[in-house]
C-alpha atoms as a PDB file:
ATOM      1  CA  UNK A   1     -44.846 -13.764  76.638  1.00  0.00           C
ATOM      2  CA  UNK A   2     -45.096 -11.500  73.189  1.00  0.00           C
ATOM      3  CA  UNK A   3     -41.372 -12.361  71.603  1.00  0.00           C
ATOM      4  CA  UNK A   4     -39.353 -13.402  74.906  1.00  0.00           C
ATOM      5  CA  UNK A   5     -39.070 -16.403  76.505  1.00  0.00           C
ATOM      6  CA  UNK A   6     -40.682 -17.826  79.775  1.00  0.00           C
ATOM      7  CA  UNK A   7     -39.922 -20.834  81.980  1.00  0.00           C
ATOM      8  CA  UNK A   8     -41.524 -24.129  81.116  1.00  0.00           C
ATOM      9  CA  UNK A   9     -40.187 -26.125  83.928  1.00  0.00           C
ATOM     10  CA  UNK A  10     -36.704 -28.791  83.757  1.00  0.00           C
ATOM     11  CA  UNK A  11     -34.514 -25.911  81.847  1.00  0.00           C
ATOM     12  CA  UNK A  12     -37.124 -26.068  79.232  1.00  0.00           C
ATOM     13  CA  UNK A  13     -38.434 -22.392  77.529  1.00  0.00           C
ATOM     14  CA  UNK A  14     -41.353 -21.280  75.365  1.00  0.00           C
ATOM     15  CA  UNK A  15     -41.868 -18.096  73.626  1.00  0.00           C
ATOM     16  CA  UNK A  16     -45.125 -16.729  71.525  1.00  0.00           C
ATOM     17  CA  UNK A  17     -43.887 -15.163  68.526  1.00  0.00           C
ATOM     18  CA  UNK A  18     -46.283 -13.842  66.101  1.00  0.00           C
ATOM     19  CA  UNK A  19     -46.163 -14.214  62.539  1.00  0.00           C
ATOM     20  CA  UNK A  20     -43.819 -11.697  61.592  1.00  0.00           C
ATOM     21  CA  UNK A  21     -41.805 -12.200  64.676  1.00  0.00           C
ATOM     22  CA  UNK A  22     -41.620 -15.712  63.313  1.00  0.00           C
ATOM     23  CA  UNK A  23     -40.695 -14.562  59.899  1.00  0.00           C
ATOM     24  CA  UNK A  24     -38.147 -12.118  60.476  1.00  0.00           C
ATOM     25  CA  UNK A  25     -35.875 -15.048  62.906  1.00  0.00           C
ATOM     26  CA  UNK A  26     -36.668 -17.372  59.873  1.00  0.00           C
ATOM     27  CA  UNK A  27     -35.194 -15.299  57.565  1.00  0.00           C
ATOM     28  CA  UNK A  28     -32.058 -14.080  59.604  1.00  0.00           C
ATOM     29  CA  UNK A  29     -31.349 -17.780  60.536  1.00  0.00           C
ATOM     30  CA  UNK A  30     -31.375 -18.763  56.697  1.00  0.00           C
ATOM     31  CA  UNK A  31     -29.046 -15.400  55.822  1.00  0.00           C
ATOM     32  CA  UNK A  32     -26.869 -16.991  58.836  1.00  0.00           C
ATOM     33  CA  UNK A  33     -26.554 -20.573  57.057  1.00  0.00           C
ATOM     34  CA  UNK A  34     -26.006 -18.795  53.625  1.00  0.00           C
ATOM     35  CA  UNK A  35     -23.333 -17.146  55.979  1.00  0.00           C
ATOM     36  CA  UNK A  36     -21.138 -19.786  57.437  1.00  0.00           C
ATOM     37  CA  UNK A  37     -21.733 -21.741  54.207  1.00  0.00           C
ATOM     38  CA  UNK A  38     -22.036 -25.564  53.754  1.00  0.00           C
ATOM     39  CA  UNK A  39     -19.828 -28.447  55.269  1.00  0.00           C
ATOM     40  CA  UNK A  40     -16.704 -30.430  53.461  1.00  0.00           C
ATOM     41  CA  UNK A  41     -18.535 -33.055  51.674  1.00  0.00           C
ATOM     42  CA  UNK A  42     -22.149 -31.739  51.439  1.00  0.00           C
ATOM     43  CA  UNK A  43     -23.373 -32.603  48.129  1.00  0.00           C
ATOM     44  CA  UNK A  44     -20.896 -35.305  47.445  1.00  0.00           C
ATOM     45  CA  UNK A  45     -21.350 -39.081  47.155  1.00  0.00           C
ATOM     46  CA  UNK A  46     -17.926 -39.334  48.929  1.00  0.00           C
ATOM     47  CA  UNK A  47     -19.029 -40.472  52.974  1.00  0.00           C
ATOM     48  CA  UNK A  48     -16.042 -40.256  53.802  1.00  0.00           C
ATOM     49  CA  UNK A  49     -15.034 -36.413  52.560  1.00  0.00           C
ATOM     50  CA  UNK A  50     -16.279 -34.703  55.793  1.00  0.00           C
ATOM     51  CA  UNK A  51     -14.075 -36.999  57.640  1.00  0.00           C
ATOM     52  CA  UNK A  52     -10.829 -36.026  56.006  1.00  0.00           C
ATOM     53  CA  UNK A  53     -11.638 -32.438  55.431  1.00  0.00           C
ATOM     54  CA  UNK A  54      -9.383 -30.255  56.983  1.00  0.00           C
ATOM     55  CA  UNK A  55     -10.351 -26.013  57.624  1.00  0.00           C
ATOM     56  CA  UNK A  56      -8.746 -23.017  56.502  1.00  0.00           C
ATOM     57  CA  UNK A  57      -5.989 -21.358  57.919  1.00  0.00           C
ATOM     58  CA  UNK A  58      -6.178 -18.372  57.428  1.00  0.00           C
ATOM     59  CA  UNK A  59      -8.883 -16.181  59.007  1.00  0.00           C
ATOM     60  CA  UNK A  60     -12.159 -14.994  56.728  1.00  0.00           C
ATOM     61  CA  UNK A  61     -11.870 -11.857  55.205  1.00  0.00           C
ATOM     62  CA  UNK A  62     -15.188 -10.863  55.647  1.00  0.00           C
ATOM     63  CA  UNK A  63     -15.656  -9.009  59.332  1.00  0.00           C
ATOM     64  CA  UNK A  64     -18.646 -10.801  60.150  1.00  0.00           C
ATOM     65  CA  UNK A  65     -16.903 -14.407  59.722  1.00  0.00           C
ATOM     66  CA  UNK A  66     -13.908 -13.456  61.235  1.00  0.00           C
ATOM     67  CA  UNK A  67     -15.643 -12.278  64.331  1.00  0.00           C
ATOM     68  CA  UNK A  68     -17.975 -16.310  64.272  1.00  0.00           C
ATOM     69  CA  UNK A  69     -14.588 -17.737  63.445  1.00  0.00           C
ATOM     70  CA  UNK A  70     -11.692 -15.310  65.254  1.00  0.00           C
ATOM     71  CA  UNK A  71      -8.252 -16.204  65.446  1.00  0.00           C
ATOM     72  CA  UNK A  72      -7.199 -18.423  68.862  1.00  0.00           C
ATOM     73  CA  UNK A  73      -4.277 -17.146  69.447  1.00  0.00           C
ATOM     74  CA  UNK A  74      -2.863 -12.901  69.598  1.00  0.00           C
ATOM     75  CA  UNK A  75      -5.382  -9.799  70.691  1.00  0.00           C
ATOM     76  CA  UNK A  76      -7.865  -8.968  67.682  1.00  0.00           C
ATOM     77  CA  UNK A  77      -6.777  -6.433  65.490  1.00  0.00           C
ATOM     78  CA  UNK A  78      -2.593  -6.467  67.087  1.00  0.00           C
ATOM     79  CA  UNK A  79      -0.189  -7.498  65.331  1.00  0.00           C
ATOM     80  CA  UNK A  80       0.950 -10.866  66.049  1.00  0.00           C
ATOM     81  CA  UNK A  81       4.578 -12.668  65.484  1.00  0.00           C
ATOM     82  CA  UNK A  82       5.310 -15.315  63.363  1.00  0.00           C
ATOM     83  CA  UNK A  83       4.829 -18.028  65.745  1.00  0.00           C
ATOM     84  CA  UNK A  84       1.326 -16.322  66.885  1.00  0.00           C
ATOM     85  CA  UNK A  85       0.142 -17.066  63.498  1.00  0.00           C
ATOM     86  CA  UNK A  86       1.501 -20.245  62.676  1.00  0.00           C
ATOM     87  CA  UNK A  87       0.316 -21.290  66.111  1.00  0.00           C
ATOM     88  CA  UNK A  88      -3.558 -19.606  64.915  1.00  0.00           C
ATOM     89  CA  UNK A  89      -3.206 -21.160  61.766  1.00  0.00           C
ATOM     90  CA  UNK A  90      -3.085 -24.485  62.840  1.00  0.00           C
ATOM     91  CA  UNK A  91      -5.808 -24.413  65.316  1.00  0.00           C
ATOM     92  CA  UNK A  92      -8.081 -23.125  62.793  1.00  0.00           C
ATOM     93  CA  UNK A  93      -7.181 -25.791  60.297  1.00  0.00           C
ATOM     94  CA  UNK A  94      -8.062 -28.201  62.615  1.00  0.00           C
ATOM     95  CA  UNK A  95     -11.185 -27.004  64.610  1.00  0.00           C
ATOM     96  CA  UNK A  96     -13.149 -24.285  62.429  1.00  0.00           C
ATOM     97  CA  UNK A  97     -15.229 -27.013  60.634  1.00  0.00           C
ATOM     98  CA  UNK A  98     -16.400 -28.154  63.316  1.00  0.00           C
ATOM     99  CA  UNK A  99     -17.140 -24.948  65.051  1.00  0.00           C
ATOM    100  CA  UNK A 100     -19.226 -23.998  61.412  1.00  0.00           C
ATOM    101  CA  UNK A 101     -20.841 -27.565  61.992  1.00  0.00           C
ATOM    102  CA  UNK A 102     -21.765 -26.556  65.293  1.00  0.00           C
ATOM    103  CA  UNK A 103     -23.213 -23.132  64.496  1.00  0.00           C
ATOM    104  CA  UNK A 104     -25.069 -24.666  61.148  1.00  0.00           C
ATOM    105  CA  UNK A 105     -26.361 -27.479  63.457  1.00  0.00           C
ATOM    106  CA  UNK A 106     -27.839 -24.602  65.675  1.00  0.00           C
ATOM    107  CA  UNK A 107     -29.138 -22.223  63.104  1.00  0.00           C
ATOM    108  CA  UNK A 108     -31.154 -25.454  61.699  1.00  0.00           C
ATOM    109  CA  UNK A 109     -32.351 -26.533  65.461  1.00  0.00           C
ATOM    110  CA  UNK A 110     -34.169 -22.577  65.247  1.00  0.00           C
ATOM    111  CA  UNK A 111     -35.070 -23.242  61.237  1.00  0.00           C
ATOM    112  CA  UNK A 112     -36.849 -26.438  62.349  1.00  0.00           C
ATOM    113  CA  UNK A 113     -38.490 -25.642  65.333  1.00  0.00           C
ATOM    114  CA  UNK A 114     -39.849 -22.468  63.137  1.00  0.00           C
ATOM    115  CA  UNK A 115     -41.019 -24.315  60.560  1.00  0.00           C
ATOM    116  CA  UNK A 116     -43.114 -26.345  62.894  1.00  0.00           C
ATOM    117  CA  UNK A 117     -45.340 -23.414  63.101  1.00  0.00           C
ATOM    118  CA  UNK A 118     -46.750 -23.640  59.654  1.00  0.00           C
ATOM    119  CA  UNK A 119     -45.698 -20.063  58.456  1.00  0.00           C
ATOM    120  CA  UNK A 120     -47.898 -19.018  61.335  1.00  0.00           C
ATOM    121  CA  UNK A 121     -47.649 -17.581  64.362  1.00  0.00           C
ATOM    122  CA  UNK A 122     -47.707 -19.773  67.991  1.00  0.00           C
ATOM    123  CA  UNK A 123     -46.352 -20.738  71.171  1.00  0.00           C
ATOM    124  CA  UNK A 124     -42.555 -22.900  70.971  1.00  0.00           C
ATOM    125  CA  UNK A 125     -42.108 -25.332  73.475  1.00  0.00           C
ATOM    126  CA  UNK A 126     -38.455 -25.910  73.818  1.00  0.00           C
ATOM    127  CA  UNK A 127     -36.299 -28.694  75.818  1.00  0.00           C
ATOM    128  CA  UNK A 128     -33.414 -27.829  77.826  1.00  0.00           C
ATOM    129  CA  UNK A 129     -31.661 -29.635  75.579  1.00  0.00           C
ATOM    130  CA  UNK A 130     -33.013 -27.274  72.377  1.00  0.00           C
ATOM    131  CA  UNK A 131     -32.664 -24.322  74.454  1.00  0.00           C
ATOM    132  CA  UNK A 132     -28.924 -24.567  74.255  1.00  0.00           C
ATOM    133  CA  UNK A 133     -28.854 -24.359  70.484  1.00  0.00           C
ATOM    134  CA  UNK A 134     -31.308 -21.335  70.574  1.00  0.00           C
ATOM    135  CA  UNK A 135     -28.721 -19.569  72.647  1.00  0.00           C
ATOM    136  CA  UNK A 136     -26.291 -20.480  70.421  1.00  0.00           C
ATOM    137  CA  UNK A 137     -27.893 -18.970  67.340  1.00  0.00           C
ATOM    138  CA  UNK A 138     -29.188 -16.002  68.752  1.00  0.00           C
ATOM    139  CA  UNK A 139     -25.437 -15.196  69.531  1.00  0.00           C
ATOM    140  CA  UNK A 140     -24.273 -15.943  66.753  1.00  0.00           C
ATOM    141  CA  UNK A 141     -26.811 -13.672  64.938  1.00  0.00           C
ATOM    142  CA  UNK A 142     -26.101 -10.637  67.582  1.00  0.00           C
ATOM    143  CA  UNK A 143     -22.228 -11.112  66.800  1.00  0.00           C
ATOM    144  CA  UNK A 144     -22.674 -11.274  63.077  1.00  0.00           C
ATOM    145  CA  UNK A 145     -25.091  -8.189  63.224  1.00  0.00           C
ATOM    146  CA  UNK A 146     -22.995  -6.133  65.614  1.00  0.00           C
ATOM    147  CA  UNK A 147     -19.730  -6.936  63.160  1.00  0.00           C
ATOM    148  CA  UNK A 148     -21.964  -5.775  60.152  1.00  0.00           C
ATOM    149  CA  UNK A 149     -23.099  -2.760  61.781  1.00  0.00           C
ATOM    150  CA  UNK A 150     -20.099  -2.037  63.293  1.00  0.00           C
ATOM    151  CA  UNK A 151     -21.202  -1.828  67.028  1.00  0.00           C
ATOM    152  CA  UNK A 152     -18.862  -1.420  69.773  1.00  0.00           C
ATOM    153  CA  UNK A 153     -19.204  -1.824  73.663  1.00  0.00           C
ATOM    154  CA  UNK A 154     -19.541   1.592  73.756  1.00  0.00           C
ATOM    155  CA  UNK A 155     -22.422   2.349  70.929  1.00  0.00           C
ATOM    156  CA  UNK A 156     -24.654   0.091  73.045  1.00  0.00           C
ATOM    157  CA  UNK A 157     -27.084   2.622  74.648  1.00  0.00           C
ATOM    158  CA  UNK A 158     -26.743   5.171  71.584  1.00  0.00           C
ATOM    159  CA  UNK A 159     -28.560   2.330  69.559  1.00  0.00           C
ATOM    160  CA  UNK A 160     -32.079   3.238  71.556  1.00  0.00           C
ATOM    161  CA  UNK A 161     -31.894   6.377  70.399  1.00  0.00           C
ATOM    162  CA  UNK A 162     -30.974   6.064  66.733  1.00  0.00           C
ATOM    163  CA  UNK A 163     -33.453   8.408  65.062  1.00  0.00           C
ATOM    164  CA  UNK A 164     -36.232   6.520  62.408  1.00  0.00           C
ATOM    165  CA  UNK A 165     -34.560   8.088  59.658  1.00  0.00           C
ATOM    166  CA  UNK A 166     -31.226   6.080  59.959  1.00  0.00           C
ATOM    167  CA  UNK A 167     -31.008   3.300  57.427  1.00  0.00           C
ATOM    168  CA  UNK A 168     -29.097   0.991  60.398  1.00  0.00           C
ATOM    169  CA  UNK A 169     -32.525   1.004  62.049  1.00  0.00           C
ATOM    170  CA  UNK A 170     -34.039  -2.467  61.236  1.00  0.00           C
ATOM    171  CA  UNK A 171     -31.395  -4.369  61.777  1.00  0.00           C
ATOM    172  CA  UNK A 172     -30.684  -2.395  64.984  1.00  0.00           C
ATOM    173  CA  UNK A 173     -33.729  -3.532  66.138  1.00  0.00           C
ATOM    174  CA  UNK A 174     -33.024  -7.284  65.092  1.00  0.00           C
ATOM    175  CA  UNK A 175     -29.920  -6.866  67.449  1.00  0.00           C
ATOM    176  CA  UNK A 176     -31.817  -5.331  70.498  1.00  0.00           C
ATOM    177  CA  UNK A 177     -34.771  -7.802  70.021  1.00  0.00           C
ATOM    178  CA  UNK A 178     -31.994 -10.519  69.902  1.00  0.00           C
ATOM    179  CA  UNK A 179     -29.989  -9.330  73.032  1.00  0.00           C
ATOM    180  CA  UNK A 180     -33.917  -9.354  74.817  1.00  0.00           C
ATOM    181  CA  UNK A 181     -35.399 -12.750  73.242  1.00  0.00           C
ATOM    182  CA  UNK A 182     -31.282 -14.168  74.228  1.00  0.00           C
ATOM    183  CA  UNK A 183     -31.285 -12.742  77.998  1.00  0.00           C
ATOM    184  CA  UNK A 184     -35.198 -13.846  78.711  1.00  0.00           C
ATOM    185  CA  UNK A 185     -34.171 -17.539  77.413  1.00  0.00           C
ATOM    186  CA  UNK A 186     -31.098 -17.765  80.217  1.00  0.00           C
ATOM    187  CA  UNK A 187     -33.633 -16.385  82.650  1.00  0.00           C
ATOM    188  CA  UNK A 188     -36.430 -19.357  81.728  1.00  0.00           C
ATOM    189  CA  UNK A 189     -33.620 -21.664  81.745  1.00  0.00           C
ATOM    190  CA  UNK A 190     -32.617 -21.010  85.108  1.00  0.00           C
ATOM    191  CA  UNK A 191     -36.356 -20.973  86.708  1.00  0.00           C
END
């Protein structure tokens, strides 16, 4: 069960992960927090701030964001018409904070459940109901590494043969160990 998941009965997973294994997810769920940032009203005495908070509209300039958070509306990367982008605009302004409460709310389910094992390594028992967030920031972690690295459809199998002395390396890996540790979970979850 070394780093992928395994059934543990009623949708429920759990995956040994050593202490490094451990670490490195840690870390790249933190970096993914730091990422999408912190909600409307975090840090304010203002309940209510959160509540009348209203998103962006334009899309993040940053490739990695923009791919979490893409536009609803056109074909990436085509140009789109005036009413395309008003239409994309408004969408965003009304849905992307919740979508970046969403993904925060699963990068902290992984943070949590992580922290539970003392720094160490261990076995993670996880409900259905947790498994869902686990998928959820394991793909969002794959996404923001593939935008970062710049990995198409088509560079997929090249990546297993990227020699040692490439500096993409380590955070190939990451993605690869992602895609595995992501596919085993669906598998447990449907035993």
């Amino acid at each position: 069960m070394a780093g992928l998941f395994e059934s543990a009965g009623g949708g429920g997973a759990a995956i040994a992960l050593d202490e490094l294994e451990a670490s490195i997810l840690r870390s790249l769920e933190v970096q993914m927090l730091e990422l999408i940032g912190p909600g409307p009203g975090e840090g304010s005495d203002d309940p209510l701030a959160a509540l009348f908070a209203e998103g962006p509209s334009e899309a993040p300039s940053d490739p990695a964001l923009a791919r979490l958070f893409p536009d609803a509306y056109g074909e990436p990367g085509a140009p789109a018409d005036a009413d395309t982008r008003e239409a994309a605009a408004e969408f965003r302004r009304y849905t992307e904070l919740d979508l970046r409460a969403r993904k925060r709310d699963n990068a902290l389910h992984v943070v949590r459940a992580l922290d539970g094992l003392g720094g160490e390594g261990g076995v993670l028992k996880l409900a259905a109901s947790d498994c869902q967030h686990w998928l959820g920031a394991m793909n969002d972690l794959r996404l923001t590494l593939a935008a970062r690295l710049e990995i198409t459809e088509e560079d997929e199998q090249g990546l297993y043969r990227l020699p040692d002395s490439d500096e993409r390396k380590p955070l190939v890996m990451a993605y690869l160990w992602l895609g595995g540790m992501q596919e085993s979970l669906l598998e447990a979850m449907a035993d």
